[in-house]
C-alpha atoms as a PDB file:
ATOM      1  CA  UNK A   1      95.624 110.760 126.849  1.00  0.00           C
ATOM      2  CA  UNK A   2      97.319 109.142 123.678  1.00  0.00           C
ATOM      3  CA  UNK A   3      99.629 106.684 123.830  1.00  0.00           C
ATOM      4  CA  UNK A   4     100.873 107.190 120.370  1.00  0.00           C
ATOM      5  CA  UNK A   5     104.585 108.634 119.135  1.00  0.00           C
ATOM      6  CA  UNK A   6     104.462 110.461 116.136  1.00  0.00           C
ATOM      7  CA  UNK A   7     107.782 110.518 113.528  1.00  0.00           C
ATOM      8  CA  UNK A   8     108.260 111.981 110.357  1.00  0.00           C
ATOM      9  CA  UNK A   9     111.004 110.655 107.997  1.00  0.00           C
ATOM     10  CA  UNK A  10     112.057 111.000 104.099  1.00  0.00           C
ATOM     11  CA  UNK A  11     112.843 107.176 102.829  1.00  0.00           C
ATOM     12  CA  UNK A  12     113.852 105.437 106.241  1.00  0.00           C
ATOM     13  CA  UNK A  13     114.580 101.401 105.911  1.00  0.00           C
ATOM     14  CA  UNK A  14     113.016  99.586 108.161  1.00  0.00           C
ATOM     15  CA  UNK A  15     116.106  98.933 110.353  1.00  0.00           C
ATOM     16  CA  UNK A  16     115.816 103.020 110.849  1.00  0.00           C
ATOM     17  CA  UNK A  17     112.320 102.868 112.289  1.00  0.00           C
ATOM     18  CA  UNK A  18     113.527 100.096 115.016  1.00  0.00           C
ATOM     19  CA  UNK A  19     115.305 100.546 118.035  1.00  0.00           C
ATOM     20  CA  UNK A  20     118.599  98.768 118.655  1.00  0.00           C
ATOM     21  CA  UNK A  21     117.701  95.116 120.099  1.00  0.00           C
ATOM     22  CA  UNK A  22     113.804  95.388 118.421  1.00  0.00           C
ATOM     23  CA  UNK A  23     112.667  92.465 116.996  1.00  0.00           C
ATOM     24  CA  UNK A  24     109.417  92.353 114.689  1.00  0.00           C
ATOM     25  CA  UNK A  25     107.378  89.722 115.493  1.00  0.00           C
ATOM     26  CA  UNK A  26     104.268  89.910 112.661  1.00  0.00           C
ATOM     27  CA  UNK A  27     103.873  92.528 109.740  1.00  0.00           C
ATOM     28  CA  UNK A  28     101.002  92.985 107.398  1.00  0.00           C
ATOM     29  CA  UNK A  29      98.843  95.782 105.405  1.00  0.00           C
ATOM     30  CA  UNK A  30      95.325  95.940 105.543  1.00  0.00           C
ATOM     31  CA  UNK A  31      93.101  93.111 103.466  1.00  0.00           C
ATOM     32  CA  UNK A  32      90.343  94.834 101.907  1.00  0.00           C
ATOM     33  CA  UNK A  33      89.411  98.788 101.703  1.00  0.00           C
ATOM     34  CA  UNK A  34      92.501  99.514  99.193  1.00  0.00           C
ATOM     35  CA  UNK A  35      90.164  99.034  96.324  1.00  0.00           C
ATOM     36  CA  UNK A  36      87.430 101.963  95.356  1.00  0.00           C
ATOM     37  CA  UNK A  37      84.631  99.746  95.882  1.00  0.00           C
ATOM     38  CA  UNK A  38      85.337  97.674  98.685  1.00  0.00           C
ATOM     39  CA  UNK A  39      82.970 100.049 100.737  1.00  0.00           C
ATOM     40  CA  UNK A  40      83.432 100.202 104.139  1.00  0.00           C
ATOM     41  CA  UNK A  41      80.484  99.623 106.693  1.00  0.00           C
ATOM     42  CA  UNK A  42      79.640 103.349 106.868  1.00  0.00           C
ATOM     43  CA  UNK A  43      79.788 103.873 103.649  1.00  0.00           C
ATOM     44  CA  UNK A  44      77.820 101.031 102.683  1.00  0.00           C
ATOM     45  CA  UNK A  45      74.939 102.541 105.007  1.00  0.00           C
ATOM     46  CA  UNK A  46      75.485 105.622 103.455  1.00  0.00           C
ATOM     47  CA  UNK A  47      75.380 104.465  99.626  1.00  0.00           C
ATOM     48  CA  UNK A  48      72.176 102.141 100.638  1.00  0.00           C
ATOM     49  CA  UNK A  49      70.610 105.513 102.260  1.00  0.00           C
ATOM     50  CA  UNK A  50      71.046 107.663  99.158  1.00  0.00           C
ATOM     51  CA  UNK A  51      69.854 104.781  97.204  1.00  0.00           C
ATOM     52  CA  UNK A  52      66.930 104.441  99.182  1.00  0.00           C
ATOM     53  CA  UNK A  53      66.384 108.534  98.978  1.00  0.00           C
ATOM     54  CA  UNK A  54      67.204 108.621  95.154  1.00  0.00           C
ATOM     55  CA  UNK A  55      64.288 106.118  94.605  1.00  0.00           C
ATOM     56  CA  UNK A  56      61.908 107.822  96.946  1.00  0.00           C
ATOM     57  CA  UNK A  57      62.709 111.338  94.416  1.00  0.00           C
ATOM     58  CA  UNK A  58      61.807 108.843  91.637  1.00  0.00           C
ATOM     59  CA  UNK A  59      58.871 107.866  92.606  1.00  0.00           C
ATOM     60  CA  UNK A  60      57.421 111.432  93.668  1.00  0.00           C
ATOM     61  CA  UNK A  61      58.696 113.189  90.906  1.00  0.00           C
ATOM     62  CA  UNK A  62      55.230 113.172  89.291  1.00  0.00           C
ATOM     63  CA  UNK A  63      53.597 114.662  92.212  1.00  0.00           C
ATOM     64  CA  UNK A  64      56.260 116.989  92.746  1.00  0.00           C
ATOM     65  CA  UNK A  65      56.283 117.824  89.178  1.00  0.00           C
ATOM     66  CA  UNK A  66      52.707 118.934  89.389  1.00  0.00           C
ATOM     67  CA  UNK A  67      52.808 121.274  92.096  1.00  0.00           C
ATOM     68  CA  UNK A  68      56.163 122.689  90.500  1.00  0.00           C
ATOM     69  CA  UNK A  69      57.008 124.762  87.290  1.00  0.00           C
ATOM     70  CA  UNK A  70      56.758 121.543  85.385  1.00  0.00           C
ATOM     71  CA  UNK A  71      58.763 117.902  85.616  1.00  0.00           C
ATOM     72  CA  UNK A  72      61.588 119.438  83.819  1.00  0.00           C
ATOM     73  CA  UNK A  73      62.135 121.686  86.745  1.00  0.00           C
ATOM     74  CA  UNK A  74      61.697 119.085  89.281  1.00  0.00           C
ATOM     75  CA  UNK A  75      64.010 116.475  87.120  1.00  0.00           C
ATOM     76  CA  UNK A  76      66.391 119.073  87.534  1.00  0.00           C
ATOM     77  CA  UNK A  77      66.602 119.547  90.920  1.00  0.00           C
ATOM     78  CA  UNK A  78      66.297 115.976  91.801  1.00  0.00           C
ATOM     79  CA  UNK A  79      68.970 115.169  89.595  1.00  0.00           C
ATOM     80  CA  UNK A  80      71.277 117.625  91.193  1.00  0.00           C
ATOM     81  CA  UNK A  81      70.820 116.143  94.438  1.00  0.00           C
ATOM     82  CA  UNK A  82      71.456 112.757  93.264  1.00  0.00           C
ATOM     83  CA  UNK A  83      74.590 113.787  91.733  1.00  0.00           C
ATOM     84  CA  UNK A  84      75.809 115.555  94.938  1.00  0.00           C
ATOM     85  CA  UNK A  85      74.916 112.203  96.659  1.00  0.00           C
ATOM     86  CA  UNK A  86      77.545 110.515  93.902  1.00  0.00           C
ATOM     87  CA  UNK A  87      80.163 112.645  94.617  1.00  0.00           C
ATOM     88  CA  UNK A  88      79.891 112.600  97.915  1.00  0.00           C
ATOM     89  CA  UNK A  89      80.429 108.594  97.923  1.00  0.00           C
ATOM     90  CA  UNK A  90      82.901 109.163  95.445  1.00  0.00           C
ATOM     91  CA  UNK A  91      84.971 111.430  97.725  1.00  0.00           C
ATOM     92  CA  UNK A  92      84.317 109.117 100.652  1.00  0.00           C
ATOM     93  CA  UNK A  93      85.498 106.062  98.758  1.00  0.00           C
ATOM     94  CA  UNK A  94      88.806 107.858  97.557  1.00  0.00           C
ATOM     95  CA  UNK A  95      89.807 108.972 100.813  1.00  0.00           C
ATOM     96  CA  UNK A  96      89.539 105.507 102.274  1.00  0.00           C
ATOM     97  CA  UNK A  97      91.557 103.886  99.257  1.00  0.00           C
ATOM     98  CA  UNK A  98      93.904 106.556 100.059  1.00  0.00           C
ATOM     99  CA  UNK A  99      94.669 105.871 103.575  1.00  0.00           C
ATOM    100  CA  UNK A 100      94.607 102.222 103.227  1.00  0.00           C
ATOM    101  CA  UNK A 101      96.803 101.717  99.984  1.00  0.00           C
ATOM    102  CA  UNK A 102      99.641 103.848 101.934  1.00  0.00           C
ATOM    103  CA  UNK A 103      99.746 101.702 104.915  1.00  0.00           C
ATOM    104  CA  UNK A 104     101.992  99.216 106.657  1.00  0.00           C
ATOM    105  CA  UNK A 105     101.741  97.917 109.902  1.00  0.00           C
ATOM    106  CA  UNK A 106     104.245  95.730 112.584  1.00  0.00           C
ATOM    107  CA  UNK A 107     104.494  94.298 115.746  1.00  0.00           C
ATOM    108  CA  UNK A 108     107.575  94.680 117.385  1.00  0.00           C
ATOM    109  CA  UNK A 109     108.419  93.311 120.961  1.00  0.00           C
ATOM    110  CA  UNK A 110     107.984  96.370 122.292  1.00  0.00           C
ATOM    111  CA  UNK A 111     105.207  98.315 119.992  1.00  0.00           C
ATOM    112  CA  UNK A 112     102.558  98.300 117.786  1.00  0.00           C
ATOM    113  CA  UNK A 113     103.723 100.274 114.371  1.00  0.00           C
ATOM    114  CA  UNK A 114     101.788 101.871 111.989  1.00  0.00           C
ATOM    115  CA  UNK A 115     103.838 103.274 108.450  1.00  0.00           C
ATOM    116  CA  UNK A 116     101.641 105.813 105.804  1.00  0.00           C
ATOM    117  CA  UNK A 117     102.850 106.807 102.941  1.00  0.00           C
ATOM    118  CA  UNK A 118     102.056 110.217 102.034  1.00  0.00           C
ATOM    119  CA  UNK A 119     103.385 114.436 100.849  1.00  0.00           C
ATOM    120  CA  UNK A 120     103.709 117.113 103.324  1.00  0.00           C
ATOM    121  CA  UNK A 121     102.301 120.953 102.393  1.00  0.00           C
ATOM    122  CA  UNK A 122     105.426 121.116  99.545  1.00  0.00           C
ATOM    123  CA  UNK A 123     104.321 117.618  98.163  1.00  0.00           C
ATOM    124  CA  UNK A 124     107.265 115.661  99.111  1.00  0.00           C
ATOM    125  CA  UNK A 125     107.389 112.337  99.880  1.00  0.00           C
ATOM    126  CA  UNK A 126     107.368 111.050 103.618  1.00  0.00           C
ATOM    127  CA  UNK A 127     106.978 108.427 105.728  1.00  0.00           C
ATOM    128  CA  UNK A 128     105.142 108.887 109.307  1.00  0.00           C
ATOM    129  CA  UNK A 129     105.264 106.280 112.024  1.00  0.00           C
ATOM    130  CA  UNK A 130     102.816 106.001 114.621  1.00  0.00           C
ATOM    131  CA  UNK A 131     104.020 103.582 117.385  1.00  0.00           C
ATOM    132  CA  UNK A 132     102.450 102.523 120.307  1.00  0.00           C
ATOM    133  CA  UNK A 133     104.435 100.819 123.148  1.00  0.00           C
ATOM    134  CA  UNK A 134     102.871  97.499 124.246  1.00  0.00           C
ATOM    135  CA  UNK A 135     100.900  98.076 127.437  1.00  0.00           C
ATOM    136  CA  UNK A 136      98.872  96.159 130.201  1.00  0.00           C
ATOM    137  CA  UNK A 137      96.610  98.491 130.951  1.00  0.00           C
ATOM    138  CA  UNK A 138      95.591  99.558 127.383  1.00  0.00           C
ATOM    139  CA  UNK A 139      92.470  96.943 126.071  1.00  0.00           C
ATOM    140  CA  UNK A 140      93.479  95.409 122.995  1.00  0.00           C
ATOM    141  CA  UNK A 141      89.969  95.877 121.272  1.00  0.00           C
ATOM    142  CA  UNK A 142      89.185  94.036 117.643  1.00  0.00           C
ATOM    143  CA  UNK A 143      86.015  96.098 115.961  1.00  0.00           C
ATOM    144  CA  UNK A 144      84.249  93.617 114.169  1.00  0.00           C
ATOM    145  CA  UNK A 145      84.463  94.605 110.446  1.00  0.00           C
ATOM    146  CA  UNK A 146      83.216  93.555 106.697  1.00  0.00           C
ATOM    147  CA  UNK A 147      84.530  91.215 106.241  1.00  0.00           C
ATOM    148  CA  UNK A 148      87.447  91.298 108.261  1.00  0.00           C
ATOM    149  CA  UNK A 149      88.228  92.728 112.225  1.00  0.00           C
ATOM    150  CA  UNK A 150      90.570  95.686 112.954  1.00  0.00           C
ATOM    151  CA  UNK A 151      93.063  95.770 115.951  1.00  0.00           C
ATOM    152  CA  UNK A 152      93.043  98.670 117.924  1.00  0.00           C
ATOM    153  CA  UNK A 153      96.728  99.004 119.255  1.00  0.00           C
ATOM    154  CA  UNK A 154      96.254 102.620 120.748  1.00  0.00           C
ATOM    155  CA  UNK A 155      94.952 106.130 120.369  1.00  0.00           C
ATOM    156  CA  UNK A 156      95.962 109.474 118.563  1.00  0.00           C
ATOM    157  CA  UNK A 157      94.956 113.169 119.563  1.00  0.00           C
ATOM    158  CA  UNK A 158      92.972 114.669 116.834  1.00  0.00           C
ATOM    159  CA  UNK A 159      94.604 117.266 115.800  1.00  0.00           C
ATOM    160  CA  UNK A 160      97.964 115.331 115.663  1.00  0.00           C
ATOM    161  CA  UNK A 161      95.834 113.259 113.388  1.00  0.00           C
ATOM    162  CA  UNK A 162      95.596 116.714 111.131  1.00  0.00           C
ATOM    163  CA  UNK A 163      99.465 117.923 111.938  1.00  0.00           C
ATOM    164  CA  UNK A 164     101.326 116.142 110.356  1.00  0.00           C
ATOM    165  CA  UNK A 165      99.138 113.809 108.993  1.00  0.00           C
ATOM    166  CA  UNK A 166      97.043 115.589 106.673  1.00  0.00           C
ATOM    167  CA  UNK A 167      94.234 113.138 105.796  1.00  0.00           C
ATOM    168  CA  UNK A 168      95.451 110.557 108.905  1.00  0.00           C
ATOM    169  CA  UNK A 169      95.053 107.759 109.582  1.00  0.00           C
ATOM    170  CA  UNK A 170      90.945 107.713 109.986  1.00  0.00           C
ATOM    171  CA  UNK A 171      88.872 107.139 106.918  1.00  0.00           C
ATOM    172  CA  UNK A 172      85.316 106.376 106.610  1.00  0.00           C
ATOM    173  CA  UNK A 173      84.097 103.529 108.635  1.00  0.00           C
ATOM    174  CA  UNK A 174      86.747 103.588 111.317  1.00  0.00           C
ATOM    175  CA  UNK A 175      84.627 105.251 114.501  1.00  0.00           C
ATOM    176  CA  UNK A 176      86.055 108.095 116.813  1.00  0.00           C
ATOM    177  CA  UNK A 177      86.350 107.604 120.607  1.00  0.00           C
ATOM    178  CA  UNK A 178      85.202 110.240 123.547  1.00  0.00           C
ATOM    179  CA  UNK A 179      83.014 112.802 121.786  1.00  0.00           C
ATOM    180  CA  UNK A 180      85.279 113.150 118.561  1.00  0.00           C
ATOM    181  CA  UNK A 181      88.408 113.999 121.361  1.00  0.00           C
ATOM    182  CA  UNK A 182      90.634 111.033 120.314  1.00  0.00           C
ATOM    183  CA  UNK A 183      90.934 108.539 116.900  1.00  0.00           C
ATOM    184  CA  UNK A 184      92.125 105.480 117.178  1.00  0.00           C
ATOM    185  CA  UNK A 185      95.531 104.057 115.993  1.00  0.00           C
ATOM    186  CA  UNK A 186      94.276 100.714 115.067  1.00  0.00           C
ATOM    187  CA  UNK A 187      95.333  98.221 112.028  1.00  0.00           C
ATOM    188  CA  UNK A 188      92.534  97.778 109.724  1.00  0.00           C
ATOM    189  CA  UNK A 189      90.792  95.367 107.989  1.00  0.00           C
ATOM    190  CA  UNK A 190      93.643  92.354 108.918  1.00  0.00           C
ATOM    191  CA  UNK A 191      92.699  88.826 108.076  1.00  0.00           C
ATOM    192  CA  UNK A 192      95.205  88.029 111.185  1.00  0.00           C
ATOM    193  CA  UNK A 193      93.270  90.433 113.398  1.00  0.00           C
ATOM    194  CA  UNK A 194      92.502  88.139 116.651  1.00  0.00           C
ATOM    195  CA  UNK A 195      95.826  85.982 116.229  1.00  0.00           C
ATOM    196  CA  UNK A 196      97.848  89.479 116.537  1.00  0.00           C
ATOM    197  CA  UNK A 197      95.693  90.710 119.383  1.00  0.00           C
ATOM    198  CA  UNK A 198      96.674  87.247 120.954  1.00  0.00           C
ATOM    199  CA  UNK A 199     100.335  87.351 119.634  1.00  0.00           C
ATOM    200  CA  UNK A 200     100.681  91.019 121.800  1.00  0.00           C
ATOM    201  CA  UNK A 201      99.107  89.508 124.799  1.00  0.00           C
ATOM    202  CA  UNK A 202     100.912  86.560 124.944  1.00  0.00           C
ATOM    203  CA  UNK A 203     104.034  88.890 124.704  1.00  0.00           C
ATOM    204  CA  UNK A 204     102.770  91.083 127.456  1.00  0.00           C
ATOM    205  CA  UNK A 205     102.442  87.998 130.018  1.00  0.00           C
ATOM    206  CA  UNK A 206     105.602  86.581 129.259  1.00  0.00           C
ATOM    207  CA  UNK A 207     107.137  89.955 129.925  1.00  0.00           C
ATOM    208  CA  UNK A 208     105.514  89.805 133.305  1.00  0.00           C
ATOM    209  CA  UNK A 209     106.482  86.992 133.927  1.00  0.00           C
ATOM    210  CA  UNK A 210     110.123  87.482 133.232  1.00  0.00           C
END
């Protein structure tokens, strides 16, 4: 099950996202991914892979060339897969500047809060808020990233993360959980990543505590 609530606003403040009585205790936006080339892991596996494959086509092009119409052909088709590789990075590295530029993210004393930026099917403007409400039971995990880790403050159904969300909140390099069934709601990429895992736990005890 997710623990996530989903809200869709125009141009809220930030005072219209909190509850009455909510306090925020840390905010932040994610440290690296927001430029085109700060490749996440994936993709970095990915654009080593079709480097490694584009050099193998180099290097049999000859041979292939021989049993072919000619090396023109060959050069051809070769180069056409190379370019679909490019593109495919391309496309891979836009979507994850997307998502990251348009992204805000808070602790509160009662939730993690995620803010993107981003146009609904008429292009307009909106802001949605993902929130997840502090809980004991839910494990706090930070995924080890390059070069920095990323908080995992809950989870969000799939297809919520397609309605309303459009391109969501996942982008390339952040994993999926239980067979592709849920994504997770997590802050990425946060130089503060293990002191805010530890500032929401601390929170949590005190609570219990009280």
């Amino acid at each position: 099950m997710s623990n996530a609530r989903i809200s869709v606003q125009n141009n809220p403040s930030l005072e219209d996202i909190l509850a009455d009585g909510e306090k925020v205790l840390w905010s932040g936006a994610p440290d690296f991914g927001k430029k085109l080339f700060e490749l996440a892991k994936t993709e970095r596996l990915l654009a080593i892979t079709c480097a490694i494959g584009a050099v193998a086509m180099l290097i049999s092009l000859p041979f292939v060339g021989a049993k072919m119409d000619g090396w023109t052909t060959a050069a051809w088709v070769y180069g056409a897969v190379i370019v679909v590789f490019l593109i495919a990075l391309l496309g891979m590295a836009f979507d994850r500047q997307f998502v990251l530029s348009n992204q805000a993210y808070f602790v509160t004393d009662r939730r993690s809060i995620v803010l993107r930026l981003g146009r609904n099917w008429r292009f307009a403007r909106r802001v949605y808020v993902v929130s997840c409400p502090h809980s004991k039971e839910f494990p706090y995990v930070v995924r080890q990233n390059r070069p920095y880790g990323c908080l995992r403050g809950g989870t969000l159904l799939d297809k919520d993360s397609v309605q309303p969300f459009g391109f969501g909140l996942a982008q390339p390099g952040q994993p999926f959980l239980h067979g592709r069934t849920l994504v997770p709601v997590e802050f990425d990429n946060i130089r503060e990543a293990d002191y805010v895992r530890s500032l929401i736990l601390s929170h949590l005890r005190k609570e219990t505590a009280q």
